[in-house]
C-alpha atoms as a PDB file:
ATOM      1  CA  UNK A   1      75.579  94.482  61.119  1.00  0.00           C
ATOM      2  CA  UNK A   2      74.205  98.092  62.442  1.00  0.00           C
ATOM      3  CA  UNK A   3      76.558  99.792  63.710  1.00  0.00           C
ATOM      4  CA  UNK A   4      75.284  99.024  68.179  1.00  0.00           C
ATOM      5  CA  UNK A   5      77.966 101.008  69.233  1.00  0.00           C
ATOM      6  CA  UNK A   6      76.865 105.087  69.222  1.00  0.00           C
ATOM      7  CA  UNK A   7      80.070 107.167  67.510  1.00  0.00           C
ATOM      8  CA  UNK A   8      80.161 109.156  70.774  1.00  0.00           C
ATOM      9  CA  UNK A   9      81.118 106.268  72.325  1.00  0.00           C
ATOM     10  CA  UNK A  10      83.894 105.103  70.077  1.00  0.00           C
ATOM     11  CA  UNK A  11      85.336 108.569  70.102  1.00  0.00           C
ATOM     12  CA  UNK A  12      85.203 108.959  73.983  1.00  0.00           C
ATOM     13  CA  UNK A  13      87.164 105.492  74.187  1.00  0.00           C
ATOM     14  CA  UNK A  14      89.353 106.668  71.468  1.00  0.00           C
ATOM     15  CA  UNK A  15      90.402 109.764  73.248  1.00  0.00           C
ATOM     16  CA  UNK A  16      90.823 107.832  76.542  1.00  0.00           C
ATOM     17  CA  UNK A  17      92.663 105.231  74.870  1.00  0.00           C
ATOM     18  CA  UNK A  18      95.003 107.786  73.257  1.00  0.00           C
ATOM     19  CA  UNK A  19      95.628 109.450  76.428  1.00  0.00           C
ATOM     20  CA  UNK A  20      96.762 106.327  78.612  1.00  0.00           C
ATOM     21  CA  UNK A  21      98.967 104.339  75.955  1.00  0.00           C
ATOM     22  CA  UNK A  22     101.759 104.304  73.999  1.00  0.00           C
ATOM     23  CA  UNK A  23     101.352 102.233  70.583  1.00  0.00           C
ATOM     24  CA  UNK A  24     104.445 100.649  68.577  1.00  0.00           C
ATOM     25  CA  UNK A  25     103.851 102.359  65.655  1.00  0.00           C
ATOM     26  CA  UNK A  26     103.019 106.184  65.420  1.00  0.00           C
ATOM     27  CA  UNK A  27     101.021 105.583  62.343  1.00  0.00           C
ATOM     28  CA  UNK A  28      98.306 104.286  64.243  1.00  0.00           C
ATOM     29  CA  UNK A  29      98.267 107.317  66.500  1.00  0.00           C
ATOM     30  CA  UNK A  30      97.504 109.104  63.175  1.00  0.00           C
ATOM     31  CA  UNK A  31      94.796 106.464  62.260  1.00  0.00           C
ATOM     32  CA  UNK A  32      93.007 106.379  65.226  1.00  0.00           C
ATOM     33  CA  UNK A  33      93.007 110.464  65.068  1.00  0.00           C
ATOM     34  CA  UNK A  34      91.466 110.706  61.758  1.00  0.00           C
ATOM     35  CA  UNK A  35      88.814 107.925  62.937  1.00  0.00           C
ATOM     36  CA  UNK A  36      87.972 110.699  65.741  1.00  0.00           C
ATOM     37  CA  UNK A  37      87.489 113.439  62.779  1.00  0.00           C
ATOM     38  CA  UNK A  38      85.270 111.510  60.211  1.00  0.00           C
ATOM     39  CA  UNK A  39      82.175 110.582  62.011  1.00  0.00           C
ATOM     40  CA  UNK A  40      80.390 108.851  58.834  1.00  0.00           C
ATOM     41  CA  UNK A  41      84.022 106.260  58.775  1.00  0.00           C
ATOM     42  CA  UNK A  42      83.478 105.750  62.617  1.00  0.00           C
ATOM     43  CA  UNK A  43      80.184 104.648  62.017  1.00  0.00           C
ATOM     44  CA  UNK A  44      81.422 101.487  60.110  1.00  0.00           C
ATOM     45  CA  UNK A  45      84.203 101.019  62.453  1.00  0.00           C
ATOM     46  CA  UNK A  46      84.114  97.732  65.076  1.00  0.00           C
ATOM     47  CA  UNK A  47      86.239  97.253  67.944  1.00  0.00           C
ATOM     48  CA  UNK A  48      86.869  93.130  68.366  1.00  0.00           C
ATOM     49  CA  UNK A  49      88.927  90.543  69.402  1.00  0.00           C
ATOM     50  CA  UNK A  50      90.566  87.859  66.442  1.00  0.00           C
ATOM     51  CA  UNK A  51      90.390  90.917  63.801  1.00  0.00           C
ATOM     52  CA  UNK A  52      92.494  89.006  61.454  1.00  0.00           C
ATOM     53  CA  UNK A  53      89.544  87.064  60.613  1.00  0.00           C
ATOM     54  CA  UNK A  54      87.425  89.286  59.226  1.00  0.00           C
ATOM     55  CA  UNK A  55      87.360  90.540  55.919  1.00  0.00           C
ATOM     56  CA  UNK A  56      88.667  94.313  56.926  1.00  0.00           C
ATOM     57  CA  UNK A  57      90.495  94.456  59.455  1.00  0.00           C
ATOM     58  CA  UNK A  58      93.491  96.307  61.343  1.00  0.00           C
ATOM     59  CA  UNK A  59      95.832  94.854  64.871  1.00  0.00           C
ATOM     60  CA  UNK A  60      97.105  98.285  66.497  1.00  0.00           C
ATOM     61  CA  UNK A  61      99.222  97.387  69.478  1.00  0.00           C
ATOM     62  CA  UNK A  62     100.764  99.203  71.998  1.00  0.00           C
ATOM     63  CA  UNK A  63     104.350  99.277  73.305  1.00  0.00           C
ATOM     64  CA  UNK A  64     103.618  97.402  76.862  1.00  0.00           C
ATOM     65  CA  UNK A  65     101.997  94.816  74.823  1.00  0.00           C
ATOM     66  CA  UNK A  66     103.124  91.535  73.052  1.00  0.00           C
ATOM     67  CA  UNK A  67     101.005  91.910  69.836  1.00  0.00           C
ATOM     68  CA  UNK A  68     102.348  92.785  66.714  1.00  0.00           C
ATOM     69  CA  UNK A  69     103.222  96.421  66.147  1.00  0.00           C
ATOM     70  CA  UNK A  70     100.476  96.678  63.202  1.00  0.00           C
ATOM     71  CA  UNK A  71      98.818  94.724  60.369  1.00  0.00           C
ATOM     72  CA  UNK A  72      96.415  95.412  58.089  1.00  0.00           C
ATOM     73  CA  UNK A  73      94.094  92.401  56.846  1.00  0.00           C
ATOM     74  CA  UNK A  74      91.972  93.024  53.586  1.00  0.00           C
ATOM     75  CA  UNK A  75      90.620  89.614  52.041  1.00  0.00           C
ATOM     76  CA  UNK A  76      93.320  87.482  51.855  1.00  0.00           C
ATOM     77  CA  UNK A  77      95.939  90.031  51.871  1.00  0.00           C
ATOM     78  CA  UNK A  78      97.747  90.866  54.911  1.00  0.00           C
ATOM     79  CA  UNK A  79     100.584  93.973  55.302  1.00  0.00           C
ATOM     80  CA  UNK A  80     102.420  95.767  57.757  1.00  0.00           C
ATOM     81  CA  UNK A  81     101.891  99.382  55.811  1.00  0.00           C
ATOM     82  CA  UNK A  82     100.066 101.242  57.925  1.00  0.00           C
ATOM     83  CA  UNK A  83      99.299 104.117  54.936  1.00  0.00           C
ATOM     84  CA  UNK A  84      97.889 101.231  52.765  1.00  0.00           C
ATOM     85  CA  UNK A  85      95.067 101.094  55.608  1.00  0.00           C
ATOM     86  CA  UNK A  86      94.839 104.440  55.308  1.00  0.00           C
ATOM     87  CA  UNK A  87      94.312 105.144  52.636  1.00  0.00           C
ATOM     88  CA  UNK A  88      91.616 102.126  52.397  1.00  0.00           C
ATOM     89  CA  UNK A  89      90.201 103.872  55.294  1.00  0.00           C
ATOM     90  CA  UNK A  90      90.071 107.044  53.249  1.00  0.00           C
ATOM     91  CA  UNK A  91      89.448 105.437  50.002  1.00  0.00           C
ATOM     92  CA  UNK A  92      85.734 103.073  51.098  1.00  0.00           C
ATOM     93  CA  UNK A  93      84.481 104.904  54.216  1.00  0.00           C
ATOM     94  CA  UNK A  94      81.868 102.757  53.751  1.00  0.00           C
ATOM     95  CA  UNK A  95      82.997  99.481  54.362  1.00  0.00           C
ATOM     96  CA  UNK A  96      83.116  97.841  57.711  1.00  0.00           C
ATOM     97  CA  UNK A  97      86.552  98.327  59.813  1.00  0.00           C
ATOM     98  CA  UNK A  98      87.020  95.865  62.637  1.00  0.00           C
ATOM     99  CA  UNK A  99      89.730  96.889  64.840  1.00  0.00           C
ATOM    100  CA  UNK A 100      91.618  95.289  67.536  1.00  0.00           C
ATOM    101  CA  UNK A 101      93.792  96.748  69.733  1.00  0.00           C
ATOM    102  CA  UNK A 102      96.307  94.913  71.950  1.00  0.00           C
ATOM    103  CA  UNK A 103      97.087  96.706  75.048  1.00  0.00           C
ATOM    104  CA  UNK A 104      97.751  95.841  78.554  1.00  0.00           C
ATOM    105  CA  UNK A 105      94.829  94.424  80.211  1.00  0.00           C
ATOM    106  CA  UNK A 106      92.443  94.865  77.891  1.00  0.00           C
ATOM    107  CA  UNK A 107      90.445  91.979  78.620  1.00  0.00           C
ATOM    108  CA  UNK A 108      89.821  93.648  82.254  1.00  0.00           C
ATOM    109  CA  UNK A 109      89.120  97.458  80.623  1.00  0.00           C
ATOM    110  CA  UNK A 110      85.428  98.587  81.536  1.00  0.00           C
ATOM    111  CA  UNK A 111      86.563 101.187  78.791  1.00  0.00           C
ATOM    112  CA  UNK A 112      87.256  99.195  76.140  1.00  0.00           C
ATOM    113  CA  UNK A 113      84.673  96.638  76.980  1.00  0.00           C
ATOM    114  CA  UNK A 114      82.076  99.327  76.516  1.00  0.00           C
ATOM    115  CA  UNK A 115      82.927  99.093  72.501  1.00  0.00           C
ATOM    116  CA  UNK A 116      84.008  96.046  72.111  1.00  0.00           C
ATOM    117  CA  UNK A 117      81.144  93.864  69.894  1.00  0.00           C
ATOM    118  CA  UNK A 118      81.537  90.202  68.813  1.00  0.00           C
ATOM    119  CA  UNK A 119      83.531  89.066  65.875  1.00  0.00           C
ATOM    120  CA  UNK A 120      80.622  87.761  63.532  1.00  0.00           C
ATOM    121  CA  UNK A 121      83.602  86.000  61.117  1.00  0.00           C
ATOM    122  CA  UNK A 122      85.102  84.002  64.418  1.00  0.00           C
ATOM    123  CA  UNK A 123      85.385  80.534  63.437  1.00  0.00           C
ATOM    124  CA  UNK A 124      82.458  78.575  64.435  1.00  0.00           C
ATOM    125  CA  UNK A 125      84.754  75.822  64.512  1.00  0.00           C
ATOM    126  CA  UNK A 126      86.977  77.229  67.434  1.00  0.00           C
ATOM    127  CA  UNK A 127      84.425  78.792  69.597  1.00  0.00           C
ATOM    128  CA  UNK A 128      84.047  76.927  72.795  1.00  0.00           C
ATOM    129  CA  UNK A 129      80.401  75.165  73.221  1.00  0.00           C
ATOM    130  CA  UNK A 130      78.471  75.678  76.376  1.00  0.00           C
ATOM    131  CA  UNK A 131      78.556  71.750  76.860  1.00  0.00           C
ATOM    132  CA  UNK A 132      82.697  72.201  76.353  1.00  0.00           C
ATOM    133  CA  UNK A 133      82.478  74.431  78.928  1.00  0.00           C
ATOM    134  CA  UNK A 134      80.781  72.208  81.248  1.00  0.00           C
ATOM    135  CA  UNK A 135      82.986  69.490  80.539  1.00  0.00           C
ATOM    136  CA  UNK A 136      86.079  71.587  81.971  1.00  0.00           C
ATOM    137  CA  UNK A 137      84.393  73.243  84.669  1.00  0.00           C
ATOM    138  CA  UNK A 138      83.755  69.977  85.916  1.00  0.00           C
ATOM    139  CA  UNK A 139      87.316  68.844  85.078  1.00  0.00           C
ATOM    140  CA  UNK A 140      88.782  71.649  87.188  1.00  0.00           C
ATOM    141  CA  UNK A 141      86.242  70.874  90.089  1.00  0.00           C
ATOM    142  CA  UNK A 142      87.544  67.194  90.137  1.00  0.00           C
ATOM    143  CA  UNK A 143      91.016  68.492  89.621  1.00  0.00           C
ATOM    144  CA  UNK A 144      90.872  70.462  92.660  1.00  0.00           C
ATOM    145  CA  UNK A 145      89.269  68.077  95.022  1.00  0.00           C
ATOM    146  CA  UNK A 146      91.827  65.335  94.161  1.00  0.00           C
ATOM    147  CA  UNK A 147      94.881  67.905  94.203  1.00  0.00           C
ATOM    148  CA  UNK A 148      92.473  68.994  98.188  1.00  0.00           C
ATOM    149  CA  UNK A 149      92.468  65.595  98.961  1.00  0.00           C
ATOM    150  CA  UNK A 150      95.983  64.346  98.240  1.00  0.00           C
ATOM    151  CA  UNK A 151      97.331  67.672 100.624  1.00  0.00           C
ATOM    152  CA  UNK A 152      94.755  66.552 103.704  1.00  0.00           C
ATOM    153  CA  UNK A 153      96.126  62.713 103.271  1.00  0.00           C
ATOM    154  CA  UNK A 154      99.738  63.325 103.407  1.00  0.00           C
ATOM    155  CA  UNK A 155      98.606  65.928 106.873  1.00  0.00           C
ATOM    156  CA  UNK A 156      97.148  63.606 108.177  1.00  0.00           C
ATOM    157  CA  UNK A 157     100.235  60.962 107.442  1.00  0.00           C
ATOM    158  CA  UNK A 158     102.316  63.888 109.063  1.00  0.00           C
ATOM    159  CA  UNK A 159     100.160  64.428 112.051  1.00  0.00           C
ATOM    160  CA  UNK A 160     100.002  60.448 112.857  1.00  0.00           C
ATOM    161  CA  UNK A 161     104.285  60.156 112.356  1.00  0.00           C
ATOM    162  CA  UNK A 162     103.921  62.947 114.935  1.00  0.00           C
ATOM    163  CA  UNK A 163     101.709  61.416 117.229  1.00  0.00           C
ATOM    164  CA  UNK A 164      99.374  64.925 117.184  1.00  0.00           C
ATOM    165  CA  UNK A 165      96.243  63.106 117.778  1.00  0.00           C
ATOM    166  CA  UNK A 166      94.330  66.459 117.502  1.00  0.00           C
ATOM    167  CA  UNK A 167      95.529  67.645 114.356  1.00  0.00           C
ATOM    168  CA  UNK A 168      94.646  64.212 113.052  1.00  0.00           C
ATOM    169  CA  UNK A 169      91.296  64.534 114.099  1.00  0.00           C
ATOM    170  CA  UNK A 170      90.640  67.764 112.810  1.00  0.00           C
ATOM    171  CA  UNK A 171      92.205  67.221 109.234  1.00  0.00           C
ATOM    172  CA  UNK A 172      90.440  63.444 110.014  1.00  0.00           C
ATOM    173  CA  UNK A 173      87.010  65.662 110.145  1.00  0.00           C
ATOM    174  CA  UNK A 174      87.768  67.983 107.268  1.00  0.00           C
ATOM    175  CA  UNK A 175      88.831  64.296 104.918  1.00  0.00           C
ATOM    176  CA  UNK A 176      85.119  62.973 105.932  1.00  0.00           C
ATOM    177  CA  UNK A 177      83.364  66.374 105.103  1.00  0.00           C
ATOM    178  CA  UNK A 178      85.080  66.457 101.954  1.00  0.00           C
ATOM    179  CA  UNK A 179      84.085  62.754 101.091  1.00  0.00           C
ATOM    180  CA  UNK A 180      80.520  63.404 101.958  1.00  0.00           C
ATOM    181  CA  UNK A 181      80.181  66.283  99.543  1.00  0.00           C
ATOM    182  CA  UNK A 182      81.792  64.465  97.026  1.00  0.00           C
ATOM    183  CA  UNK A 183      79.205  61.748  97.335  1.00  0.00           C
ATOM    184  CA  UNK A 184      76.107  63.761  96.690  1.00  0.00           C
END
C-alpha cells in the first residue's frame, strides 16, 4: 500500500487533533508528537478504523470517548505499554503503522475523514455486501410503512369513535395514498 495520504496532511490533522482533544493517556500525546517530527515514520503511518486487525497497529483514545485508553497490536501480541510502541515506532520506521483514534464524533470529522484510508486486513467475512445492504434498506422501508400505517389506522379508529367525519376523511385519503404507493 503507497502511502495516498501526503505527510502534510497527516501532520496538519495531527496538530488539529492535538489542539481540540484530550487523550486518556499522555503517552500518546508524546507519540503522536514524535510522528509530527519524523517525516520518513509518517510516511508509513495509516489512520483507520478496526486497527486491531492489522498486523501493526495502535487504539489512542481520548478522554470524552469510550475506547480503551491505549493498546498496542503487533502480530498476535497485544499490550497496554505505550513505550513498547514506541520504541517499535522508533525501532522499524519502516514498517506500516495503522492508527485509530477514538474520539468524539469521529465518524462525522471532515478532519479526520480527510486521512482516514480503508483497513486492507478488515475481515472480508464481516464487511457488509452491497446486496446485504439492500436487503435492510428494504427492511427499514417496510418497517416504516407498517409502523406509518398502524399510526393512520388507529387515527382513523379515533376520528370515527369521535364522530370527526373530516379528520376521517383526510387520514381516510392519506391511508389510500399510502396503499397506492405501496402497490407499485
Amino acid at each position: 500500500m503507497e502511502a495516498m495520504i501526503p505527510v502534510a496532511a497527516k501532520k496538519d490533522f495531527i496538530r488539529w487533533f492535538l489542539k481540540r482533544y484530550r487523550l486518556k493517556r499522555r503517552e500518546c500525546v508524546w507519540i503522536l508528537n514524535y510522528l509530527l517530527s519524523h517525516e520518513k515514520i509518517l510516511r508509513n503511518v495509516h489512520f483507520t478504523d478496526d486497527a486491531h486487525f492489522c498486523p501493526r497497529a495502535m487504539v489512542i483514545s481520548t478522554t470524552d470517548s469510550n475506547g480503551v485508553p491505549f493498546r498496542f497490536y503487533k502480530g498476535s501480541l497485544m499490550t497496554t505499554d505505550a513505550e513498547k510502541s514506541f520504541h517499535d515506532l522508533r525501532l522499524h520506521p519502516d514498517e506500516k503503522m495503522f492508527i485509530q483514534l477514538n474520539f468524539l464524533k469521529s465518524n462525522s470529522s471532515p478532519h479526520y475523514a480527510s486521512v482516514l484510508e480503508d483497513n486492507p486486513y478488515f475481515p472480508l467475512d464481516q464487511q457488509v455486501s452491497e446486496r446485504d445492504r439492500q436487503i435492510a434498506q428494504q427492511l427499514l422501508k417496510e418497517s416504516m410503512t407498517t409502523m406509518t400505517k398502524e399510526t393512520l389506522l388507529k387515527h382513523v379508529d379515533e376520528a370515527l369513535d369521535a364522530n370527526d367525519e373530516e379528520q376521517f376523511l383526510a387520514l381516510s385519503a392519506v391511508l389510500k395514498e399510502l396503499n397506492i404507493l405501496e402497490e407499485r
